[in-house]
Protein backbone atom coordinates (compact mmCIF):
# COMPACT_ATOMS: atom_id res chain seq x y z
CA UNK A 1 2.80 -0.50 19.05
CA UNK A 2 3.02 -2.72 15.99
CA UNK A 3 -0.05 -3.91 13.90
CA UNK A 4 -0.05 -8.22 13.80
CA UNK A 5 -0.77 -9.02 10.31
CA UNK A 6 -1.25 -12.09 8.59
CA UNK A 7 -2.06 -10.86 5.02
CA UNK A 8 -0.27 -12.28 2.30
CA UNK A 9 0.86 -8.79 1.47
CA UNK A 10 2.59 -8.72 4.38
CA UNK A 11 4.33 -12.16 4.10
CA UNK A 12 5.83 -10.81 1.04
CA UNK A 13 7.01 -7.86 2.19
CA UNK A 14 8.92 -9.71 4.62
CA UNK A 15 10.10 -12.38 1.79
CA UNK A 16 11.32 -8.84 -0.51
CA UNK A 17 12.89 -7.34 2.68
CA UNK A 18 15.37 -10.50 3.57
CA UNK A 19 15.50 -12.59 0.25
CA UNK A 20 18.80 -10.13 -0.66
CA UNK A 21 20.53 -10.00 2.52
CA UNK A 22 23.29 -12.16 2.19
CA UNK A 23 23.65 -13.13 5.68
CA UNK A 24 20.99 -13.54 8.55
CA UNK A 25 22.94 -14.63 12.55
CA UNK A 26 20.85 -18.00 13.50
CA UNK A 27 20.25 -17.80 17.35
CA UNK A 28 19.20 -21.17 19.15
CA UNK A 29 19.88 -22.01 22.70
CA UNK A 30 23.32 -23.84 23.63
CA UNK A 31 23.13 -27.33 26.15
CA UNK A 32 24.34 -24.63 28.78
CA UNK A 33 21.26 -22.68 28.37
CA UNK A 34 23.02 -20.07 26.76
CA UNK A 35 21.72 -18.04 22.92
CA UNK A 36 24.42 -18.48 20.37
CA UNK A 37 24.32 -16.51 17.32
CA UNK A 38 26.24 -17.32 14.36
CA UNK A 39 26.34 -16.12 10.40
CA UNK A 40 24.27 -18.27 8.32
CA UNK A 41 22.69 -17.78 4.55
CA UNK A 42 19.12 -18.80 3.71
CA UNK A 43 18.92 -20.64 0.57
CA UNK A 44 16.04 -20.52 -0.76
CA UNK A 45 14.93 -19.48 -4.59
CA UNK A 46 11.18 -18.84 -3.42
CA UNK A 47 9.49 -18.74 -0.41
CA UNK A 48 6.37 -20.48 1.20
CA UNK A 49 6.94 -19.69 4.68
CA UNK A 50 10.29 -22.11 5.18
CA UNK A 51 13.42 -20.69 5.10
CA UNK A 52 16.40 -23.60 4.26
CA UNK A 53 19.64 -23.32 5.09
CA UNK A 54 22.93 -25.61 5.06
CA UNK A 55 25.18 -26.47 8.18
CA UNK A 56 27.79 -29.00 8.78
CA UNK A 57 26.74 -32.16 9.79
CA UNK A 58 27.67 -32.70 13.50
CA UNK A 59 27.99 -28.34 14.28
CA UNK A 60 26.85 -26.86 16.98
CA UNK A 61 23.89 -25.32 15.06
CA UNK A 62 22.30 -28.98 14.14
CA UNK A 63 23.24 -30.25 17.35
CA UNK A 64 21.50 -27.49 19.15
CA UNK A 65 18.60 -27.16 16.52
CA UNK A 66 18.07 -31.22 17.49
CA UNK A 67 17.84 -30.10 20.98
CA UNK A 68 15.13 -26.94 21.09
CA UNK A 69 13.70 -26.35 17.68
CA UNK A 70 13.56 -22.65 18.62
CA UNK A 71 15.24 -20.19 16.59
CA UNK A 72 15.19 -16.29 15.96
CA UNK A 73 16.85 -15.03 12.67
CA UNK A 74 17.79 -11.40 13.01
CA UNK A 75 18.34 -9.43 9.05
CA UNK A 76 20.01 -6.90 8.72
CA UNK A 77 20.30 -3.90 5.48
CA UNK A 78 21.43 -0.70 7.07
CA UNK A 79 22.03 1.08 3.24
CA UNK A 80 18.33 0.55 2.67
CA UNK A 81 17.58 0.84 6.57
CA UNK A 82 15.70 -2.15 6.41
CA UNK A 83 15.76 -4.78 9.80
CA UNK A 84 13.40 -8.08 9.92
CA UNK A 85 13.02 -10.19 12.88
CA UNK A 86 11.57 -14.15 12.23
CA UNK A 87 10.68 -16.43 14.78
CA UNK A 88 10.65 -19.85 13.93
CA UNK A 89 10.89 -23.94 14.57
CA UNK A 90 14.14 -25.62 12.51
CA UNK A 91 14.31 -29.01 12.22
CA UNK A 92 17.65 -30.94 10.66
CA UNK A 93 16.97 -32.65 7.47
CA UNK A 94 18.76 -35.18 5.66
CA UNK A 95 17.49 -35.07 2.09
CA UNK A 96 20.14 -35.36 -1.18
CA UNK A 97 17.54 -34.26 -3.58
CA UNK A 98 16.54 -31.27 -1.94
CA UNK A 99 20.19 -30.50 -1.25
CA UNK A 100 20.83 -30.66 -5.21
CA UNK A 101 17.65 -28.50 -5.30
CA UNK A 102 18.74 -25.59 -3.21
CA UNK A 103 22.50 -25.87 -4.44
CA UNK A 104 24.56 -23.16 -5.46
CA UNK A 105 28.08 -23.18 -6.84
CA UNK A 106 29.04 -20.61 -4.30
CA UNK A 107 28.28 -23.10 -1.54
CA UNK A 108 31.25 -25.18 -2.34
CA UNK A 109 33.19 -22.98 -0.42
CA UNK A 110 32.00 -24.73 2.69
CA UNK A 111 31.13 -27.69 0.99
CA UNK A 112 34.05 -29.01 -1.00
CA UNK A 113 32.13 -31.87 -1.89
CA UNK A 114 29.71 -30.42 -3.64
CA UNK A 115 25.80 -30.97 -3.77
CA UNK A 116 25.74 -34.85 -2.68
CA UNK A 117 28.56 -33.91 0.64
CA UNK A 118 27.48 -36.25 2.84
CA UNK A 119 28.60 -33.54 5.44
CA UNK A 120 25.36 -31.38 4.59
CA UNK A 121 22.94 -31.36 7.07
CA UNK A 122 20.27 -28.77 5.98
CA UNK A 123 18.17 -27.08 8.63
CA UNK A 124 14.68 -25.92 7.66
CA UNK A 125 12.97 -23.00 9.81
CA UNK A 126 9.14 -22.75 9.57
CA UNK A 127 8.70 -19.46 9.88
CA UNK A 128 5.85 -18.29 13.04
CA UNK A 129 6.46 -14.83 13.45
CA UNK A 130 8.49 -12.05 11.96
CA UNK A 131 8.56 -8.47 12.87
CA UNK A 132 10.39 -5.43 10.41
CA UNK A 133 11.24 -2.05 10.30
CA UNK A 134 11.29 -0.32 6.72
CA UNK A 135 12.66 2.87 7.99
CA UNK A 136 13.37 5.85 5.29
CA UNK A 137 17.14 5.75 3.89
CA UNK A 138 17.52 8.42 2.45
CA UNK A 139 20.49 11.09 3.80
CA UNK A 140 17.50 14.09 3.14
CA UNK A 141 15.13 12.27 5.27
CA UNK A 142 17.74 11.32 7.93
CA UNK A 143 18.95 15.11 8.20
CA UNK A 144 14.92 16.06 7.98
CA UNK A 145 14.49 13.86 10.94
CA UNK A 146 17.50 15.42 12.81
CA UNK A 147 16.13 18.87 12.52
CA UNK A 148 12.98 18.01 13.51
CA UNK A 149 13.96 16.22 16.60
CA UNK A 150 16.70 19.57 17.51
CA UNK A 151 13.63 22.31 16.62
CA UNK A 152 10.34 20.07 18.17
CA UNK A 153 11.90 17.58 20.66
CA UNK A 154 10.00 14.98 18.69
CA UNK A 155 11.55 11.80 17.37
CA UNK A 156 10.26 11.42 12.96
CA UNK A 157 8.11 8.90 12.29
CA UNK A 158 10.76 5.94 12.23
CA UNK A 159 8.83 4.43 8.84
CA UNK A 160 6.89 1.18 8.73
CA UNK A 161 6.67 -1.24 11.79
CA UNK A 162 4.87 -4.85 11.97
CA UNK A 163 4.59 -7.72 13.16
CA UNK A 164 3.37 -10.70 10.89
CA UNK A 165 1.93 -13.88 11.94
CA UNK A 166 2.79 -17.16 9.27
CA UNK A 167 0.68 -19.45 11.54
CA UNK A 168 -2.38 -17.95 10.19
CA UNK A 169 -3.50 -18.70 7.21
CA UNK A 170 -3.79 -15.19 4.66
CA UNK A 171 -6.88 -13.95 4.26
């Protein structure tokens, strides 16, 4: 079972686990009850606990964010066999100057209109909970862990599991 921490060492591990992982799926909960994941990209250039990221004003991911604040972003790097879960309450924000803030040429993409698009909503997740696996990547530990399950019957030691706990305050 995973150790809860709430050490700032283990806030940053999570931070250094996700801040490269280009895209994180966004799950709230749809009118009809149902979870809908979909492919979004945190923006952020630190972090304090808030992860920011931009939507289309009128989506389904503001319009459901408006309705239950609840979200779970699930990363994902399996060449460094790294997986981070974070629990969290968004709320949609209207706010030009931290749009220009947070902007990135590669955003215009989606946005056409560039930093001041009044079509940006941004949605900002306060981050309650996370848990992560830092599993060992390399192909000698892998095939290690192979022969030791064939010859013992016994899983390896799947690397680093925990769960970490923003609402607290690091000691």
């Amino acid at each position: 079972m995973p150790e809860t921490r709430s050490d700032a060492e283990a806030k940053r591990k999570v931070w250094e686990m996700v801040k490269d992982v280009e895209v994180t799926m966004m799950v709230t909960e749809g009118r009809d009850g149902h979870l809908r994941g979909r492919p979004m990209r945190a923006v952020n250039k630190e972090f304090d606990g808030v992860l920011w990221f931009f939507a289309s004003a009128g989506s389904a991911v503001t319009d459901e964010t408006r309705a239950d604040g609840r979200v779970l972003l699930a990363y994902s790097d399996p060449s460094s066999q790294n997986y981070v879960s974070i629990s969290g309450t968004a709320a949609v924000v209207r706010d030009q100057a931290k749009q220009k803030s947070l902007w990135s040429e590669p955003m215009r993409v989606w946005f056409p209109g560039g930093a001041e698009d009044p079509k940006i909503e941004l949605i900002r997740v306060e981050c309650e909970g996370a848990e992560y696996w830092d599993s060992p990547s390399s192909t000698l530990v892998h095939a290690y862990g192979y022969l030791k399950a064939v010859t013992t019957g016994e899983p390896p030691h799947p690397g680093e599991n925990d769960k970490v706990d923003f609402s607290k305050k690091a000691g």
